[in-house]
PDB file of N, CA and C in Angstrom:
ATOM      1  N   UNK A   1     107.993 148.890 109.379  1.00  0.00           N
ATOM      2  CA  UNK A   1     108.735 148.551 110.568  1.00  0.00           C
ATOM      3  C   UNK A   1     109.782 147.512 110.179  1.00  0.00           C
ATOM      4  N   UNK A   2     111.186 147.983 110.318  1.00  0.00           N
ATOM      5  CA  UNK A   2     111.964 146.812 109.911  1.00  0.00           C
ATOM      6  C   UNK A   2     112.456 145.926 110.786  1.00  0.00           C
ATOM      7  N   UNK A   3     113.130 144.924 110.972  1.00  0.00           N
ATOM      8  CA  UNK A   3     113.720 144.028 112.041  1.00  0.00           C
ATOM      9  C   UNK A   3     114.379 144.806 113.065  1.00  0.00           C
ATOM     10  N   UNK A   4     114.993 145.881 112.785  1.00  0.00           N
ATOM     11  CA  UNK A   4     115.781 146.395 113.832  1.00  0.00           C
ATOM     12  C   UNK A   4     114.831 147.301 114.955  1.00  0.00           C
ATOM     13  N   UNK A   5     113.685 147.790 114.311  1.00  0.00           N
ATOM     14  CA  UNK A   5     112.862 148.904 115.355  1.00  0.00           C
ATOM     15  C   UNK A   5     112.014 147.722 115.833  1.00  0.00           C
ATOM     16  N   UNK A   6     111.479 146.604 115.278  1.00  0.00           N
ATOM     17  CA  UNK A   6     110.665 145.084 116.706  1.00  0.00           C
ATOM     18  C   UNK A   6     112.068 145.342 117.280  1.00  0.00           C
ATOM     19  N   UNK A   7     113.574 145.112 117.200  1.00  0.00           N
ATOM     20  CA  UNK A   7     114.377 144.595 118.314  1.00  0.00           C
ATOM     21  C   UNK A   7     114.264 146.032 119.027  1.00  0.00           C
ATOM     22  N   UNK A   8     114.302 146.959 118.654  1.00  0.00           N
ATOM     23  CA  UNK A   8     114.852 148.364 119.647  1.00  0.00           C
ATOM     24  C   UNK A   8     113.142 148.181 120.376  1.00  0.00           C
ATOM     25  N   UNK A   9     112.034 148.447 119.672  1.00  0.00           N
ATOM     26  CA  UNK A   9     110.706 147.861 120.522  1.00  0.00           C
ATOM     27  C   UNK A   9     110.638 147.191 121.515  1.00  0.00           C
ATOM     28  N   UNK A  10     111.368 145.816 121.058  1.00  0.00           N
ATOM     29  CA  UNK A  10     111.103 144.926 122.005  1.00  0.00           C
ATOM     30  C   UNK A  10     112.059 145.156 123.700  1.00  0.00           C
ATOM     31  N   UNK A  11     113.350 146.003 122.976  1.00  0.00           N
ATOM     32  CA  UNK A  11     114.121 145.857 124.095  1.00  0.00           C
ATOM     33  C   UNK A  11     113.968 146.847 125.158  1.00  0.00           C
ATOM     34  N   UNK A  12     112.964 147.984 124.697  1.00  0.00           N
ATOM     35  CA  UNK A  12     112.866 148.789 125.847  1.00  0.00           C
ATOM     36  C   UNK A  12     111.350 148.698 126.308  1.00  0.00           C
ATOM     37  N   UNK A  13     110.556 147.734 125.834  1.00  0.00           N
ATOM     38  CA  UNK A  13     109.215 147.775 126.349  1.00  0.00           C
ATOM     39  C   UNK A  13     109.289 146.115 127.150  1.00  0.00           C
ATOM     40  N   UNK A  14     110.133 145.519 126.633  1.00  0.00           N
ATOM     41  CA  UNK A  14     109.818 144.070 127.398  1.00  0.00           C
ATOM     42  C   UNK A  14     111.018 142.889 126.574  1.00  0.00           C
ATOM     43  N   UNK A  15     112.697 143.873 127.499  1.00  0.00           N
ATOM     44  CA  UNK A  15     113.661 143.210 127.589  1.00  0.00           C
ATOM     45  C   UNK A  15     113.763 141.915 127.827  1.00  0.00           C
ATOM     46  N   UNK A  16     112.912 140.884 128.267  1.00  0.00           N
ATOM     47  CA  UNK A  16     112.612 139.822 128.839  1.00  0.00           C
ATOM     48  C   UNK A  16     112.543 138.606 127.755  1.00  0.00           C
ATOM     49  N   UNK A  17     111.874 139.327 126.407  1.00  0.00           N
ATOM     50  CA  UNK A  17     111.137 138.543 125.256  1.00  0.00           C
ATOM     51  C   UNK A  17     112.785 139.251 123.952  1.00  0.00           C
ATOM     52  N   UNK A  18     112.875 137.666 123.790  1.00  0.00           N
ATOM     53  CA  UNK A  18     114.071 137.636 122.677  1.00  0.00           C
ATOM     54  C   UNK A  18     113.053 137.615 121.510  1.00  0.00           C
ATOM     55  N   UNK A  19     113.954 138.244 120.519  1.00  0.00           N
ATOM     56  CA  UNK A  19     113.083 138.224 118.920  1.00  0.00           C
ATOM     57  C   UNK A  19     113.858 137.084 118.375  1.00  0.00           C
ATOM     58  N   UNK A  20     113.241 136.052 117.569  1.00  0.00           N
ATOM     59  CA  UNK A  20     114.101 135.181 116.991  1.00  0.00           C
ATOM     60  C   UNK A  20     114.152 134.932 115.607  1.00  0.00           C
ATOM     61  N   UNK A  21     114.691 134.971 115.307  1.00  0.00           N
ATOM     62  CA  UNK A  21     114.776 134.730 113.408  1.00  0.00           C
ATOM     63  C   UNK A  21     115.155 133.629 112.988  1.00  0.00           C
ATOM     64  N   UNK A  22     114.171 133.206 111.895  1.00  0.00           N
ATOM     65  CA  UNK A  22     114.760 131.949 111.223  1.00  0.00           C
ATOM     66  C   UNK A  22     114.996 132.248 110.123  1.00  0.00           C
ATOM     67  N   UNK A  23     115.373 131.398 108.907  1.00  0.00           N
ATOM     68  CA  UNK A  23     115.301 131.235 107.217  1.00  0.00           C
ATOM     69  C   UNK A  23     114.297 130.612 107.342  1.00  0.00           C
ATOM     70  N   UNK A  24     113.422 129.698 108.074  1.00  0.00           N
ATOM     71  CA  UNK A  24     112.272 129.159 107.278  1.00  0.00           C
ATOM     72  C   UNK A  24     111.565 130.056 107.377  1.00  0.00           C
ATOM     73  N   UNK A  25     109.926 129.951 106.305  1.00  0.00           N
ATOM     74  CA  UNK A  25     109.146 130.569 106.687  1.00  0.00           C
ATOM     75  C   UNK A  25     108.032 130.562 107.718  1.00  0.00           C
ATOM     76  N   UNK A  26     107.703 131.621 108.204  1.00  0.00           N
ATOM     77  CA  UNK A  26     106.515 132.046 109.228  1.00  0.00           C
ATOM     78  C   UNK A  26     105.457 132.424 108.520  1.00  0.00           C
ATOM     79  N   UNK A  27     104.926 132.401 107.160  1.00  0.00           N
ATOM     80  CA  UNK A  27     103.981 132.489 106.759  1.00  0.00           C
ATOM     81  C   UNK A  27     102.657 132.145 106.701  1.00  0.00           C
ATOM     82  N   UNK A  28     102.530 130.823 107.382  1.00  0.00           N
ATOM     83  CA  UNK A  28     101.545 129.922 108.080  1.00  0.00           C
ATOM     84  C   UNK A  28     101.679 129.812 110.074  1.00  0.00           C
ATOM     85  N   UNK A  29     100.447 129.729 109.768  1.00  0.00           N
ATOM     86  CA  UNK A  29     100.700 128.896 111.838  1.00  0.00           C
ATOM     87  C   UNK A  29     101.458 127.720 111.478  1.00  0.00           C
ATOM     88  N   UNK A  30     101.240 126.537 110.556  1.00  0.00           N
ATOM     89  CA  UNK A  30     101.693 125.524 110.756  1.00  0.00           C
ATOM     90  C   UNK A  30     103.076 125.624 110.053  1.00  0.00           C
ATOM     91  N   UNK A  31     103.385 126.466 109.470  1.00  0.00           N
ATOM     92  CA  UNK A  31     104.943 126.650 109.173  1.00  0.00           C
ATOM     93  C   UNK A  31     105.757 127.565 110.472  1.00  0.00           C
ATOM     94  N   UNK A  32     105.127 128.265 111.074  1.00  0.00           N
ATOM     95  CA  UNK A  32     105.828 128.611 112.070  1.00  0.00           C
ATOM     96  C   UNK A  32     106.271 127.978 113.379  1.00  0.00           C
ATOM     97  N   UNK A  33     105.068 127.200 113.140  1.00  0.00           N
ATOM     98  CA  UNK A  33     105.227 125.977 114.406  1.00  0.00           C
ATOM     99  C   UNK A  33     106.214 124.987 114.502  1.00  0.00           C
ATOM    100  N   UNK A  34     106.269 124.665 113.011  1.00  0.00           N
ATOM    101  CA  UNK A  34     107.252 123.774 112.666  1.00  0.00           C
ATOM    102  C   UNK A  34     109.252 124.505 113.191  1.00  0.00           C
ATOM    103  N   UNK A  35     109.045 125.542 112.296  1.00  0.00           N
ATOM    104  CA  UNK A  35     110.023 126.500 112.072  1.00  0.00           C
ATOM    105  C   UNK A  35     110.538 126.389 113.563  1.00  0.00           C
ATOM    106  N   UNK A  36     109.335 126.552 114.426  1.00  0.00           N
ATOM    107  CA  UNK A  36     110.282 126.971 116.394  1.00  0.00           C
ATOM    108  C   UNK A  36     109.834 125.397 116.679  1.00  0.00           C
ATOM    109  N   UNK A  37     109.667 124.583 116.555  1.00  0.00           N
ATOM    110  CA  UNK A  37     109.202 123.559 117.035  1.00  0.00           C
ATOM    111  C   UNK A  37     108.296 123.507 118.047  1.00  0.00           C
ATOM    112  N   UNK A  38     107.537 123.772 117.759  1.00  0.00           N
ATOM    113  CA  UNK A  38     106.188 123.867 119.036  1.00  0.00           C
ATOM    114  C   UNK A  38     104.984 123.487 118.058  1.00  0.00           C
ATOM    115  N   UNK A  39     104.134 123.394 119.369  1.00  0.00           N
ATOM    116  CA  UNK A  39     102.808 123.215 118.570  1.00  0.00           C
ATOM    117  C   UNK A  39     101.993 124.554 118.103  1.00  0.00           C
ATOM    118  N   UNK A  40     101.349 124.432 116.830  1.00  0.00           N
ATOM    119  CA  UNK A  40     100.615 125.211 116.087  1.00  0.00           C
ATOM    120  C   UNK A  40      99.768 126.096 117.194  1.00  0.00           C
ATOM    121  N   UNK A  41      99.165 126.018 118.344  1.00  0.00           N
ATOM    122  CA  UNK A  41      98.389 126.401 119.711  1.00  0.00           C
ATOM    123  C   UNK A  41      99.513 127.535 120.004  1.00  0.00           C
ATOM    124  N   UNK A  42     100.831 126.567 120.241  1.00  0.00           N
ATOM    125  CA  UNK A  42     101.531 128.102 121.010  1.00  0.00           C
ATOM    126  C   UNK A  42     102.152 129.014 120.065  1.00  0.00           C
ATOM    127  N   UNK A  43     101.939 129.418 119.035  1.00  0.00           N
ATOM    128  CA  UNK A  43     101.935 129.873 118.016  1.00  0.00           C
ATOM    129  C   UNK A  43     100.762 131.620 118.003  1.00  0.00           C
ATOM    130  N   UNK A  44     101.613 132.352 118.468  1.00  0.00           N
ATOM    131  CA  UNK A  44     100.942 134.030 118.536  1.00  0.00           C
ATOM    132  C   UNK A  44     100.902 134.176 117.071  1.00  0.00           C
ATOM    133  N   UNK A  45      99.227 134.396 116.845  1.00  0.00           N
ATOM    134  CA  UNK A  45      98.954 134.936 115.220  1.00  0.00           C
ATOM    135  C   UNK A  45      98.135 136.277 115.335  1.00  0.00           C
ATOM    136  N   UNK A  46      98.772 137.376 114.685  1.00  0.00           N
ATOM    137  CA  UNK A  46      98.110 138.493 114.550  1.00  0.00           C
ATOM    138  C   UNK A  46      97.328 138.553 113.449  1.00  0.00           C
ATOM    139  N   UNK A  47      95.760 139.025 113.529  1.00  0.00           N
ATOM    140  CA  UNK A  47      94.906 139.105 112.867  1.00  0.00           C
ATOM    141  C   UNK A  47      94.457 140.744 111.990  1.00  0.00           C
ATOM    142  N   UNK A  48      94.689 141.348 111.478  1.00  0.00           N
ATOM    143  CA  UNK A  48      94.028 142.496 110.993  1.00  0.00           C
ATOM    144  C   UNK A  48      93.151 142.922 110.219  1.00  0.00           C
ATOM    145  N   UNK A  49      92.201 143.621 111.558  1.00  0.00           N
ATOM    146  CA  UNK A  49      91.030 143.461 110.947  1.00  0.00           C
ATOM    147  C   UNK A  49      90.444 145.303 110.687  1.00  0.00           C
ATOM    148  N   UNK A  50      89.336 145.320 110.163  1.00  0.00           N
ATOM    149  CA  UNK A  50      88.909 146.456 109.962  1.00  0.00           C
ATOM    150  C   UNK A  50      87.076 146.385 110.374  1.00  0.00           C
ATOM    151  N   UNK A  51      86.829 147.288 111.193  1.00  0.00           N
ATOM    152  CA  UNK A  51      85.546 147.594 111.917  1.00  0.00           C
ATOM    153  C   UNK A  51      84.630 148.651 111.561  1.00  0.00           C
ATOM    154  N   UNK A  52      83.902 149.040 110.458  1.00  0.00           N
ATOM    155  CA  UNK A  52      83.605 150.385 110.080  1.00  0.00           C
ATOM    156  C   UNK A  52      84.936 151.466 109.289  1.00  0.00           C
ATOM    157  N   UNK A  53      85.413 152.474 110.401  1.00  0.00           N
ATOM    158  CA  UNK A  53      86.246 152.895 110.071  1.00  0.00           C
ATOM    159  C   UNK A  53      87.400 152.408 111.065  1.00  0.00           C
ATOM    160  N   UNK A  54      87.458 151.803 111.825  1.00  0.00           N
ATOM    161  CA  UNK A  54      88.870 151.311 113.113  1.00  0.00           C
ATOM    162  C   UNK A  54      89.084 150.258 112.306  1.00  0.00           C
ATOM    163  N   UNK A  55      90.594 149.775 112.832  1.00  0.00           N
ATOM    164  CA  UNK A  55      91.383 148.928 112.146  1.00  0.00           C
ATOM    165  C   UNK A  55      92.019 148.135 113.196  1.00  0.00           C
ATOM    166  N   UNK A  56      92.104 147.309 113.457  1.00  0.00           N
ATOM    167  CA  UNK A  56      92.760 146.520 115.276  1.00  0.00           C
ATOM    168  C   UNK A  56      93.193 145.360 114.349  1.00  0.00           C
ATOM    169  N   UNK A  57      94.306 145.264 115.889  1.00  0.00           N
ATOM    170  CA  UNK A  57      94.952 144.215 115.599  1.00  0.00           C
ATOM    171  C   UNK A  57      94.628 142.562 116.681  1.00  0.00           C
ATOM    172  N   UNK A  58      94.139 141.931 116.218  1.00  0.00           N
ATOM    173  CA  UNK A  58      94.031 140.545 117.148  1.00  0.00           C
ATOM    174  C   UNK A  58      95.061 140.372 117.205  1.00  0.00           C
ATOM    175  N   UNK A  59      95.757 139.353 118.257  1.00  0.00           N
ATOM    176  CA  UNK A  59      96.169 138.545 118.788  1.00  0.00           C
ATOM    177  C   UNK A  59      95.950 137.474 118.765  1.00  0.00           C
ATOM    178  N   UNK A  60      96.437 136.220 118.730  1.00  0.00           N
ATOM    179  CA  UNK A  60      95.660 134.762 119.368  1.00  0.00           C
ATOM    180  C   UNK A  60      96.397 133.929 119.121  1.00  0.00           C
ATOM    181  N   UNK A  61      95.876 132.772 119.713  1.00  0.00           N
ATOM    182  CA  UNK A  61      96.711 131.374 119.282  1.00  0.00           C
ATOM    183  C   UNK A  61      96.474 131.205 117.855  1.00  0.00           C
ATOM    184  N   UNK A  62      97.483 130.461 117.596  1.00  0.00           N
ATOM    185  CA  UNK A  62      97.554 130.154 116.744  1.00  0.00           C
ATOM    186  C   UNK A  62      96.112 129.020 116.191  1.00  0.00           C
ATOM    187  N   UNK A  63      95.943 128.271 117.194  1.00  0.00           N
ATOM    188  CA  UNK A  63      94.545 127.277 116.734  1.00  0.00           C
ATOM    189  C   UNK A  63      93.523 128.056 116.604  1.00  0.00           C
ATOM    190  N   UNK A  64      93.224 129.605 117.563  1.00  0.00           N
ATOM    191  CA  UNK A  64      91.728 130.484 117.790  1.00  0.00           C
ATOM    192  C   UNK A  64      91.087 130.502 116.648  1.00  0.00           C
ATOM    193  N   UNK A  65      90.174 130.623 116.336  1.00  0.00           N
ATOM    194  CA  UNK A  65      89.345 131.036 115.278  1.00  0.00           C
ATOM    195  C   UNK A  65      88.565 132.329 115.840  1.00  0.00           C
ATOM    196  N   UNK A  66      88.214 133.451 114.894  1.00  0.00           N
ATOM    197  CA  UNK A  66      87.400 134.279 115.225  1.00  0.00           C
ATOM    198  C   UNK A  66      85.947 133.730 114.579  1.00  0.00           C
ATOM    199  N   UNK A  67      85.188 133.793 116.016  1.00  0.00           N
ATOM    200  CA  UNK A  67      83.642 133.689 116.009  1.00  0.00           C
ATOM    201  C   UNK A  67      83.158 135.166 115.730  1.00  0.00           C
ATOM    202  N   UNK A  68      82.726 135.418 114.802  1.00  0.00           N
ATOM    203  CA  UNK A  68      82.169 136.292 113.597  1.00  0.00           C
ATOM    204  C   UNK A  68      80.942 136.895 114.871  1.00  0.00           C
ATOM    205  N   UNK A  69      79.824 136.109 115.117  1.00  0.00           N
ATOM    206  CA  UNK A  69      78.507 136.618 115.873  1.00  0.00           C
ATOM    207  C   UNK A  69      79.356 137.130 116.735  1.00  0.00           C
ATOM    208  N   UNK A  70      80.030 136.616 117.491  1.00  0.00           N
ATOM    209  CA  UNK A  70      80.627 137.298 119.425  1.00  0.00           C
ATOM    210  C   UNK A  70      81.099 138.500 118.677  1.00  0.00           C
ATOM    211  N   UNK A  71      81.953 138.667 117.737  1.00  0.00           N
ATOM    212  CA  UNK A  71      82.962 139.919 117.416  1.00  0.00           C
ATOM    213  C   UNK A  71      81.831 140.913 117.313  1.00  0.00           C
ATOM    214  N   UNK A  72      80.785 140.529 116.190  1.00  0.00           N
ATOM    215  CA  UNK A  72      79.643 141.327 115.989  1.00  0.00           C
ATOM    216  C   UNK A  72      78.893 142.436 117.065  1.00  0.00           C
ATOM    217  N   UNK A  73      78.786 141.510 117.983  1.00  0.00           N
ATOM    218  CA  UNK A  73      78.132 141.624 118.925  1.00  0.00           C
ATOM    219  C   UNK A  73      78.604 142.741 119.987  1.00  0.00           C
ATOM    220  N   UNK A  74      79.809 142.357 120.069  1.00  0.00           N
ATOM    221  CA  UNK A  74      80.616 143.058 121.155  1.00  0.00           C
ATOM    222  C   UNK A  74      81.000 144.925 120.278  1.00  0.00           C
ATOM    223  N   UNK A  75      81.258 144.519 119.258  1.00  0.00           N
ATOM    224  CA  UNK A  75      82.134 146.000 118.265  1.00  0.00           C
ATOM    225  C   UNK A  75      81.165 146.283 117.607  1.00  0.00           C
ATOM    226  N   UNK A  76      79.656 145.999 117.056  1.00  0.00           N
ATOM    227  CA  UNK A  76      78.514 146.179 116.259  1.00  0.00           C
ATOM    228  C   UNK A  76      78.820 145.998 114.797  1.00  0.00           C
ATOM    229  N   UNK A  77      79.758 145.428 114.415  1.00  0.00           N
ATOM    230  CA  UNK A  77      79.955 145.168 112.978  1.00  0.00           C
ATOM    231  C   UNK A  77      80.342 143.482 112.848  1.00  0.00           C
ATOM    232  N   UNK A  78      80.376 143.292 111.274  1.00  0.00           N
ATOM    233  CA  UNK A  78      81.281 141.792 111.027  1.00  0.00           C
ATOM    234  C   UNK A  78      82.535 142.677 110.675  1.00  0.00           C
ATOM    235  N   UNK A  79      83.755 142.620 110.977  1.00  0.00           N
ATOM    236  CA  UNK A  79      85.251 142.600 110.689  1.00  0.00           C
ATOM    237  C   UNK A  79      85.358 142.413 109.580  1.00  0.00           C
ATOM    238  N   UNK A  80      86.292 142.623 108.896  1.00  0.00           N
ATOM    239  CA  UNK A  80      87.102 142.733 107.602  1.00  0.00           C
ATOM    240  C   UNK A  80      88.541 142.523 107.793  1.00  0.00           C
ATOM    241  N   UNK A  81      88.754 141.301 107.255  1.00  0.00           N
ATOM    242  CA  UNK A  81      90.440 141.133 107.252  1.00  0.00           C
ATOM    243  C   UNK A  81      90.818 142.323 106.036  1.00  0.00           C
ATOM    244  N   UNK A  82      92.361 142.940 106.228  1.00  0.00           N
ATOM    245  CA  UNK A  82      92.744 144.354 105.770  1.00  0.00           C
ATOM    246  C   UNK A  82      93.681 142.676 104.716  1.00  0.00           C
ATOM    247  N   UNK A  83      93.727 143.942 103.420  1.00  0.00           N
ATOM    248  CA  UNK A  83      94.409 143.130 102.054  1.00  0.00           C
ATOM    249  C   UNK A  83      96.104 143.156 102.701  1.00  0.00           C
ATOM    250  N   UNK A  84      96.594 143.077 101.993  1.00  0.00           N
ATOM    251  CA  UNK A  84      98.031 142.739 102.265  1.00  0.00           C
ATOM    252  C   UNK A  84      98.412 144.481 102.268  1.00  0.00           C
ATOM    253  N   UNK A  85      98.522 145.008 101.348  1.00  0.00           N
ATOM    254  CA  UNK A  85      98.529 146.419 100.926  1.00  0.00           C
ATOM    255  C   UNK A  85      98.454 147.146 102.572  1.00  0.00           C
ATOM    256  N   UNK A  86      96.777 146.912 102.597  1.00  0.00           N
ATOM    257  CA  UNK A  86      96.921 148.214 103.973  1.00  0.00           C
ATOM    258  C   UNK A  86      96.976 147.511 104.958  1.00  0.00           C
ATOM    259  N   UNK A  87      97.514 146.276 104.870  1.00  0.00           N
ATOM    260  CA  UNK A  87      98.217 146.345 106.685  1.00  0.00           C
ATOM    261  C   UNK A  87      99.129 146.785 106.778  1.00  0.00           C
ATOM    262  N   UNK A  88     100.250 146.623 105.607  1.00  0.00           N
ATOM    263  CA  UNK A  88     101.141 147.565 105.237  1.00  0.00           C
ATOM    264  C   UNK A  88     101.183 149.383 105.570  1.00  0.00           C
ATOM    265  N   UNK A  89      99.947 149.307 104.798  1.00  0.00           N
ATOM    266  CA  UNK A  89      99.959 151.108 105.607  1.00  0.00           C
ATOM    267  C   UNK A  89      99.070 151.252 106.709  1.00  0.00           C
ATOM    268  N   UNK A  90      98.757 150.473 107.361  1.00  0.00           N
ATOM    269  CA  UNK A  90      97.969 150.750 108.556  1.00  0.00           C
ATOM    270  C   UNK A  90      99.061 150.215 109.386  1.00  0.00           C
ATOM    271  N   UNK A  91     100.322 149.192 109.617  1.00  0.00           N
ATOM    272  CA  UNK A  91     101.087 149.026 110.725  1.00  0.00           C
ATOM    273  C   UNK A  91     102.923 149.675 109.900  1.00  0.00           C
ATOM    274  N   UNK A  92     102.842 149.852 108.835  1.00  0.00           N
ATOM    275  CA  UNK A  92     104.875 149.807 108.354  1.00  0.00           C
ATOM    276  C   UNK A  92     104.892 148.524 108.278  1.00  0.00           C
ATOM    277  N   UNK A  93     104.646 147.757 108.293  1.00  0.00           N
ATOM    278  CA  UNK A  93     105.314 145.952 108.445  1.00  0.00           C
ATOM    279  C   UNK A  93     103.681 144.704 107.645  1.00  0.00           C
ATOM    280  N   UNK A  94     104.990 144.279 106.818  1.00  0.00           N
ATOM    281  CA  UNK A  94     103.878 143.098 106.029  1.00  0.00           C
ATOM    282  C   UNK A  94     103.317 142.148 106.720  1.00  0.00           C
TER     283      UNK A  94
END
């Protein structure tokens, strides 16, 4: 997924939400936080995980932690964060 299909994404599912780009990096919560100036909390971090054979994507603040037992509990497995590689081929985008 390159920069231009999030903007064509973003603009016909939820015109409302600007995409913003910096040069610093977003590679961390706390570098992204910095980067928009906000706090590390309001900071949306996507998580990818893998469940058996399903693959989902979290959401969350940036501070959330995933509690391992609740996830367990709720989906019947412990999660697996996906390597760099197949989030790549499980979403187009690093």
């Amino acid at each position: 997924m390159s920069l231009e299909s999030v903007r064509a994404f973003f603009a016909s599912k939820a015109p409302d939400i600007d995409v913003i780009v910096t040069d610093a990096s977003s590679a961390t919560v706390a570098l992204a936080a910095q980067a928009h100036g906000v706090l590390p909390a309001q900071i949306a971090k996507t998580i990818c995980l893998r469940v058996g054979e399903r693959t989902m994507l979290v959401v969350t603040s940036g501070t959330a932690r995933l509690d391992n037992r609740k996830f367990k509990d709720r989906f019947g497995s412990k999660p697996r964060m996906l390597e760099a590689a197949e989030v790549i081929e499980a979403t187009s985008h690093p």
